[in-house]
Protein backbone atom coordinates (compact mmCIF):
# COMPACT_ATOMS: atom_id res chain seq x y z
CA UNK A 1 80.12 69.99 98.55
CA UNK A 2 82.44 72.88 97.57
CA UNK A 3 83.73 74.91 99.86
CA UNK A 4 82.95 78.74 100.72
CA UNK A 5 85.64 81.52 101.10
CA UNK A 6 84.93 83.95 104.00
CA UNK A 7 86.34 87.15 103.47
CA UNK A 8 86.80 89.64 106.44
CA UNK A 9 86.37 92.89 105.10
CA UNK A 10 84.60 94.53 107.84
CA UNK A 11 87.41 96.92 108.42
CA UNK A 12 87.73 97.90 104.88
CA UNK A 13 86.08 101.30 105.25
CA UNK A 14 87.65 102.32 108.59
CA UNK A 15 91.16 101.21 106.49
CA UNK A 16 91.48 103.31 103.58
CA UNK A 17 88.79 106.11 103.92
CA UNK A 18 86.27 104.26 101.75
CA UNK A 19 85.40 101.89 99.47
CA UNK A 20 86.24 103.75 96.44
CA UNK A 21 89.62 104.07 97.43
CA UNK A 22 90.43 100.37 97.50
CA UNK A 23 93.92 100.51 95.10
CA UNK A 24 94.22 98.50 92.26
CA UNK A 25 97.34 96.79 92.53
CA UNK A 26 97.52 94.54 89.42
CA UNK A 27 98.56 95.10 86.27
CA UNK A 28 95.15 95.57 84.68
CA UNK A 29 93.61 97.66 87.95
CA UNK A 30 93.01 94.10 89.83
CA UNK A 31 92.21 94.50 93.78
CA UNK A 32 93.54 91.97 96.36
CA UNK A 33 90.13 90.85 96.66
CA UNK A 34 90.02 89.99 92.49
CA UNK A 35 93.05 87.70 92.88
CA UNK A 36 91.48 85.94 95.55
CA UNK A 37 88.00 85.33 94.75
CA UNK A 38 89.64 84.47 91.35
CA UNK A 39 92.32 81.72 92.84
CA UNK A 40 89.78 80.50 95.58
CA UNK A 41 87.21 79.74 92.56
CA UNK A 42 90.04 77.88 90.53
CA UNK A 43 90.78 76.04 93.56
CA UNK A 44 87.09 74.57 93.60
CA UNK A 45 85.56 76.90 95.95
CA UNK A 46 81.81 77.49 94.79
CA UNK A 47 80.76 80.50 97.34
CA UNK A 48 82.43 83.35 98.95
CA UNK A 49 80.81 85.27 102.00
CA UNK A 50 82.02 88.88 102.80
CA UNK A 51 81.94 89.72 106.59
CA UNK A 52 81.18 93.67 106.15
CA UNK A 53 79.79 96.11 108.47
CA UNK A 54 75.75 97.25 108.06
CA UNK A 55 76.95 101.10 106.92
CA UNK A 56 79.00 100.10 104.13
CA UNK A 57 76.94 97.40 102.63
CA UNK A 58 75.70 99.72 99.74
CA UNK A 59 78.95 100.92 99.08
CA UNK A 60 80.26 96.98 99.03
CA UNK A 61 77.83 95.56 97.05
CA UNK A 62 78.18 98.63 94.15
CA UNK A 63 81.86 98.43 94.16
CA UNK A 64 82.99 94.96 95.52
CA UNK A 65 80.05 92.57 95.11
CA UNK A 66 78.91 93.16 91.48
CA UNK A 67 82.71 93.38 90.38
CA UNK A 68 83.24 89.53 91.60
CA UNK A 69 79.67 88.02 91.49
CA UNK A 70 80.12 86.66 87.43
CA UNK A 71 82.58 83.85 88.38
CA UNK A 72 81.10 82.83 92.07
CA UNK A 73 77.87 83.10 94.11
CA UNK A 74 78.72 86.24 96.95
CA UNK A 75 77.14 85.80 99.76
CA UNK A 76 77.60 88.62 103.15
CA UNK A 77 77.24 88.43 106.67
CA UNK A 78 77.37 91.41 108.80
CA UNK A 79 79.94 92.11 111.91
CA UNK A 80 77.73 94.11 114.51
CA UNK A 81 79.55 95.29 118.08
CA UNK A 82 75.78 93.97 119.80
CA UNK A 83 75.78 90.76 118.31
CA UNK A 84 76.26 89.24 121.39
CA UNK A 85 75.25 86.04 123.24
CA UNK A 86 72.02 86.66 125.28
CA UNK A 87 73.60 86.63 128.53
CA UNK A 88 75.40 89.47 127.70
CA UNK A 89 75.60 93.49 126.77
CA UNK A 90 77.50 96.03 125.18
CA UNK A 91 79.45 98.06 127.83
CA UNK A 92 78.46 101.47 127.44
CA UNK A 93 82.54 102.89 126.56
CA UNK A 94 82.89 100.00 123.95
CA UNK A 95 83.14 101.43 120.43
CA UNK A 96 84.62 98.61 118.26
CA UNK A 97 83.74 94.89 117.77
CA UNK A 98 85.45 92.54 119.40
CA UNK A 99 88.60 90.95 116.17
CA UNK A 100 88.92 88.77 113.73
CA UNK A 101 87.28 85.71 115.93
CA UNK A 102 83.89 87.41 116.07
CA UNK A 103 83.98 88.76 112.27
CA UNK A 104 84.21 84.36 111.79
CA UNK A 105 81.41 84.02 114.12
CA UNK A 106 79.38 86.87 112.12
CA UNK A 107 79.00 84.31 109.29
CA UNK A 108 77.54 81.56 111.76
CA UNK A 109 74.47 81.97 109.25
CA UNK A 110 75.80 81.96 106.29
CA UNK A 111 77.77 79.44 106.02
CA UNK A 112 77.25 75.71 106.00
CA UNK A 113 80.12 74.57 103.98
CA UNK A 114 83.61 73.67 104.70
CA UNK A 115 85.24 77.46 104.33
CA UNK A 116 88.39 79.24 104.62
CA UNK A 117 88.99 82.14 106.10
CA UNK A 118 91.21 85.36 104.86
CA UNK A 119 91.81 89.18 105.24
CA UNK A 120 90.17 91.08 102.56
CA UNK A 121 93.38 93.06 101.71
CA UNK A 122 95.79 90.85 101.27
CA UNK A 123 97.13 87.95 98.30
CA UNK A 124 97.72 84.21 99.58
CA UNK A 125 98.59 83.02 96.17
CA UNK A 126 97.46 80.03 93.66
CA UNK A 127 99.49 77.38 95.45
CA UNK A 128 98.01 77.92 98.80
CA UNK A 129 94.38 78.42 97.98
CA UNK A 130 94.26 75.01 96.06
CA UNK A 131 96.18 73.18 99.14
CA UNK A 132 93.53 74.40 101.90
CA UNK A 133 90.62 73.87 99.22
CA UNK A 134 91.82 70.45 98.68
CA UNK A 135 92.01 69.88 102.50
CA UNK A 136 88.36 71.22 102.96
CA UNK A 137 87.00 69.20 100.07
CA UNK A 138 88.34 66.32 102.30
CA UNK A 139 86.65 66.81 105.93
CA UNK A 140 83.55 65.74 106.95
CA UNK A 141 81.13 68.61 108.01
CA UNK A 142 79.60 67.76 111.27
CA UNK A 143 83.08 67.01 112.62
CA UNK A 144 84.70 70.27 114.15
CA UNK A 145 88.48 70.72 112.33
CA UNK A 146 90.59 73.12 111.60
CA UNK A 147 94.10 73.70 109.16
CA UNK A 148 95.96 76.68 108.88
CA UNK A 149 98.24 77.63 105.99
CA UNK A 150 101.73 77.83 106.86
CA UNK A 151 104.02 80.50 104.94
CA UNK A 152 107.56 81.07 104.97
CA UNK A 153 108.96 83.48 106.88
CA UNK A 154 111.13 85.10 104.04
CA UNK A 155 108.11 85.41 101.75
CA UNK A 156 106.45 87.84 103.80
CA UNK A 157 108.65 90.56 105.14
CA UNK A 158 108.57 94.15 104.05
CA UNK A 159 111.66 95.48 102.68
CA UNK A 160 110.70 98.76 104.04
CA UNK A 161 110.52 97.88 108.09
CA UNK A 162 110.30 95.71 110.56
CA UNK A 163 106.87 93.56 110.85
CA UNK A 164 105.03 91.62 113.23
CA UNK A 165 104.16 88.18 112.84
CA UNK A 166 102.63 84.94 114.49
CA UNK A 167 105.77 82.70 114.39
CA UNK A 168 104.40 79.10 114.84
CA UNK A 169 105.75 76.04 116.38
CA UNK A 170 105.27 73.01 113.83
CA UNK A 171 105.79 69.20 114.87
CA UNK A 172 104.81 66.33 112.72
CA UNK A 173 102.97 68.73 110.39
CA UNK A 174 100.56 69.87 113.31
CA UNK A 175 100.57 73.42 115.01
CA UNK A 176 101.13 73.40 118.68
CA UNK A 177 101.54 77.33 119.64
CA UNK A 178 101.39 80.51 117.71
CA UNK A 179 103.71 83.20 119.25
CA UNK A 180 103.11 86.42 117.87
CA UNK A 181 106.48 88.14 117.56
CA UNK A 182 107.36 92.21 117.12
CA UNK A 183 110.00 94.20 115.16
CA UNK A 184 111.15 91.01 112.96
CA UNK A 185 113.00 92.36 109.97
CA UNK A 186 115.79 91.42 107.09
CA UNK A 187 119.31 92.69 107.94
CA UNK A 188 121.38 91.71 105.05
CA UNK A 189 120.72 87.91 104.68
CA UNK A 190 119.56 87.73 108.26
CA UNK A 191 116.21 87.91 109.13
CA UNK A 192 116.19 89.04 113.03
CA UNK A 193 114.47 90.22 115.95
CA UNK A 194 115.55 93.69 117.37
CA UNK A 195 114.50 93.93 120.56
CA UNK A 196 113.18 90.97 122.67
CA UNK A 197 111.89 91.37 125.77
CA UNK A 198 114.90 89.83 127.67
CA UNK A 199 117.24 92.12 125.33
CA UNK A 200 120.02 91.03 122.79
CA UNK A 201 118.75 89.65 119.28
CA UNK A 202 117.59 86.82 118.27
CA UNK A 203 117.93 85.34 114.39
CA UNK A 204 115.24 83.22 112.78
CA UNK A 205 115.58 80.85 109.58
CA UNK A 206 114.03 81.79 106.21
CA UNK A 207 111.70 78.76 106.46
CA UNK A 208 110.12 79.51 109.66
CA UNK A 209 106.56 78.86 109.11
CA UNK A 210 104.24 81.94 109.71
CA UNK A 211 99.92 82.87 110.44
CA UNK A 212 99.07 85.08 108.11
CA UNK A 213 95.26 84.63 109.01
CA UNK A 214 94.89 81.86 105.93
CA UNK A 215 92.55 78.99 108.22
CA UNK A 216 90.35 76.33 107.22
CA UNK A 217 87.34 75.39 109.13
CA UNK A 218 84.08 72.93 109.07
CA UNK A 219 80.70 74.48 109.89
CA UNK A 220 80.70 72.13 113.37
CA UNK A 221 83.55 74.42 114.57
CA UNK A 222 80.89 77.41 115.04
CA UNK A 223 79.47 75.97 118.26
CA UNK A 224 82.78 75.37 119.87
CA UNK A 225 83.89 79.16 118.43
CA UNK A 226 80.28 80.25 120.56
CA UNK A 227 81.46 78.87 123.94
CA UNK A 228 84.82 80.01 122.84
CA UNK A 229 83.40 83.67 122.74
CA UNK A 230 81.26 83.46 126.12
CA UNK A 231 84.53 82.36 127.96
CA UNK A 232 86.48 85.22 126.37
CA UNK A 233 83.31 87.79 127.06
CA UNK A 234 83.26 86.41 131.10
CA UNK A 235 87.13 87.24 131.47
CA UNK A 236 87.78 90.56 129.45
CA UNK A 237 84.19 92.41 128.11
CA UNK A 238 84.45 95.58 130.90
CA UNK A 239 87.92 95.94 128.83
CA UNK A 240 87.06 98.73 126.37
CA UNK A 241 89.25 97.88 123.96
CA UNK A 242 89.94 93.90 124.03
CA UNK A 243 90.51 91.99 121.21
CA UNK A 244 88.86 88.18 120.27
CA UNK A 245 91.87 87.17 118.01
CA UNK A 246 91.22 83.86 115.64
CA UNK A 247 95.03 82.54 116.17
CA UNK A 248 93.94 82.68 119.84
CA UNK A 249 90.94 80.77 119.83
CA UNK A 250 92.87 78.37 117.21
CA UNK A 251 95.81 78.35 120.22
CA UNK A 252 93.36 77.62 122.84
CA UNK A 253 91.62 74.27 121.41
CA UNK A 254 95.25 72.88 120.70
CA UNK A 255 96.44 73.50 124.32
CA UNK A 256 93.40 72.53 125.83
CA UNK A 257 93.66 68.69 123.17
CA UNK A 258 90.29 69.97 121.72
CA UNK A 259 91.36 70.02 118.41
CA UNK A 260 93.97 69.57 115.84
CA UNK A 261 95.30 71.55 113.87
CA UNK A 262 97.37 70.52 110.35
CA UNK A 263 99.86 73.37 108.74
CA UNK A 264 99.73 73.17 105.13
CA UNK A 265 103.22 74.27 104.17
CA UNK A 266 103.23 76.63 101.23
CA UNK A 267 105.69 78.05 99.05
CA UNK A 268 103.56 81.03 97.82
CA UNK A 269 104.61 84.52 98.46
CA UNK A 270 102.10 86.31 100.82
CA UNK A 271 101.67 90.09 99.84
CA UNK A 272 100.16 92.64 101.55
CA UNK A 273 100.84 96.35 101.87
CA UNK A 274 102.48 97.61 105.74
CA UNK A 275 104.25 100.66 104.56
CA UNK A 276 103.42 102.82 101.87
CA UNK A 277 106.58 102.11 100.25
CA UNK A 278 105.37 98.34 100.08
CA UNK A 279 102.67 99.96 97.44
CA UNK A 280 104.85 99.59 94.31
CA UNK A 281 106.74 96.52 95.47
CA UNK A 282 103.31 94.69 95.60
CA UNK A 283 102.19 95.98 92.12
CA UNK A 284 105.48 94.78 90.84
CA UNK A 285 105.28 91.64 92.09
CA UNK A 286 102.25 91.23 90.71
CA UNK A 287 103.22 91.68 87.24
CA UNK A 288 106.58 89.87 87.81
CA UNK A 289 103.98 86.95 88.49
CA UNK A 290 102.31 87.21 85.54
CA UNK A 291 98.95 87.01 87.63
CA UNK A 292 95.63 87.27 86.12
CA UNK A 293 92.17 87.34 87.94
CA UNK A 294 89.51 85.93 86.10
């Protein structure tokens, strides 16, 4: 059974003012989203699933769907704020959905297959898409399990500001804790911490192993991700604008000896654009790669 790519691209819209202004960052006008549907279906992956919003489907399937849907079958499932478990309701001041956990759980219907999960706007690179498609390929379906793709600290900093980032804690190749960490950036050859909540500075090393939302998952991981969601709804769903974060959920199983969850360690450079400056850096990079998508 191959395994499906889940894209969350929900947020796309809201993100750059519409579809049609989705850059092209490649050297021949390739997207993000190219280079990964492109990697994931050299990597073995036979499906990928976009979790969009209902009022941008049109737009997606014109400008996004059609564009990858010659090398892989495309799939969507929709992110709705009142998809909700029975028991409860929308407050009435909510506006948004609830993160990245219940864009995952948005695809409960869609997909069946061992699947990884990424942000539609950023590039993971060859290296780690095989790795994680290689550990999917290898887990059995109605067991619940869970990797996450582990990427050096120094490959993903901006050179244009400071950046936050889910530092993880790594023993014998397994994640125990994700710590999400503010204002890390590169001074000189130091990559540092400015200002920690207890004050002074703290210095971390190159190869500290980062989330950058890259997770593998079985289908039987969807009915521990519903209880998951009803726990999170009891505690915090009169909060008008709380957030159902994956890395959370992910943090939760592990403390509670749920779960397990394997890092794959990669040496791929994670791109992604946080400043507008980081624009031409990417589309450099790109080309210094000598990427193609297709």
């Amino acid at each position: 059974m191959k395994p499906t790519l889940l894209v969350l691209a929900a947020g796309m819209g809201s993100r750059y003012g519409g579809l049609k202004q989705i850059d092209p960052m490649g050297p021949n006008g390739e997207t993000m989203l190219d280079y990964a549907v492109s990697d994931a279906s050299k990597a073995g992956f036979g499906k990928v699933v976009f979790v969009i919003r209902r009022e941008i489907e049109d737009a997606f399937r014109e400008v996004v769907g059609k564009r990858v849907s010659n090398g892989i079958a495309v799939d969507y499932a929709f992110q709705d704020l009142a998809d909700l478990p029975p028991s409860f309701a929308v407050p009435e001041e909510r506006e948004k959905p609830w993160g990245t956990a219940h864009a995952v759980r948005a695809a409960r219907e869609a997909v069946n297959e061992p699947f990884a999960v990424i942000n539609a706007d950023d590039y993971y690179g060859k290296e780690a898409f095989h790795s994680i498609g290689q550990w999917l390929s290898d887990q059995a379906i109605d067991q619940p399990a869970v990797a996450m793709v582990g990427y050096r600290l120094e490959n993903t900093l901006s050179r244009h500001g400071s950046v936050n980032r889910g530092m993880c804690v790594v023993e014998n190749h397994l994640l125990r804790r994700i710590e999400e960490v503010e204002d890390i950036r590169r001074e000189n050859d130091t990559i540092v911490r400015g200002s920690p909540p207890a004050g002074g500075r703290h210095d971390y090393s190159p190869a500290t192993p980062v989330s950058m939302n890259f997770w593998g998952f079985t289908p039987a991981v969807f009915p521990l991700l519903e209880q998951a969601f009803d726990n999170f709804l009891r505690a915090r769903i009169n909060e008008p604008k709380s957030e159902w974060y994956l890395p959370a959920v992910v943090d939760d199983w592990i403390s509670s000896g749920l779960i397990q969850c394997p890092v794959l360690e990669t040496n791929s450079h994670w791109l992604g654009v946080t400043y507008p400056e980081d624009r031409a850096i990417v589309t450099q990079s790109l080309k210094d790669l000598n990427l193609t998508a297709g």
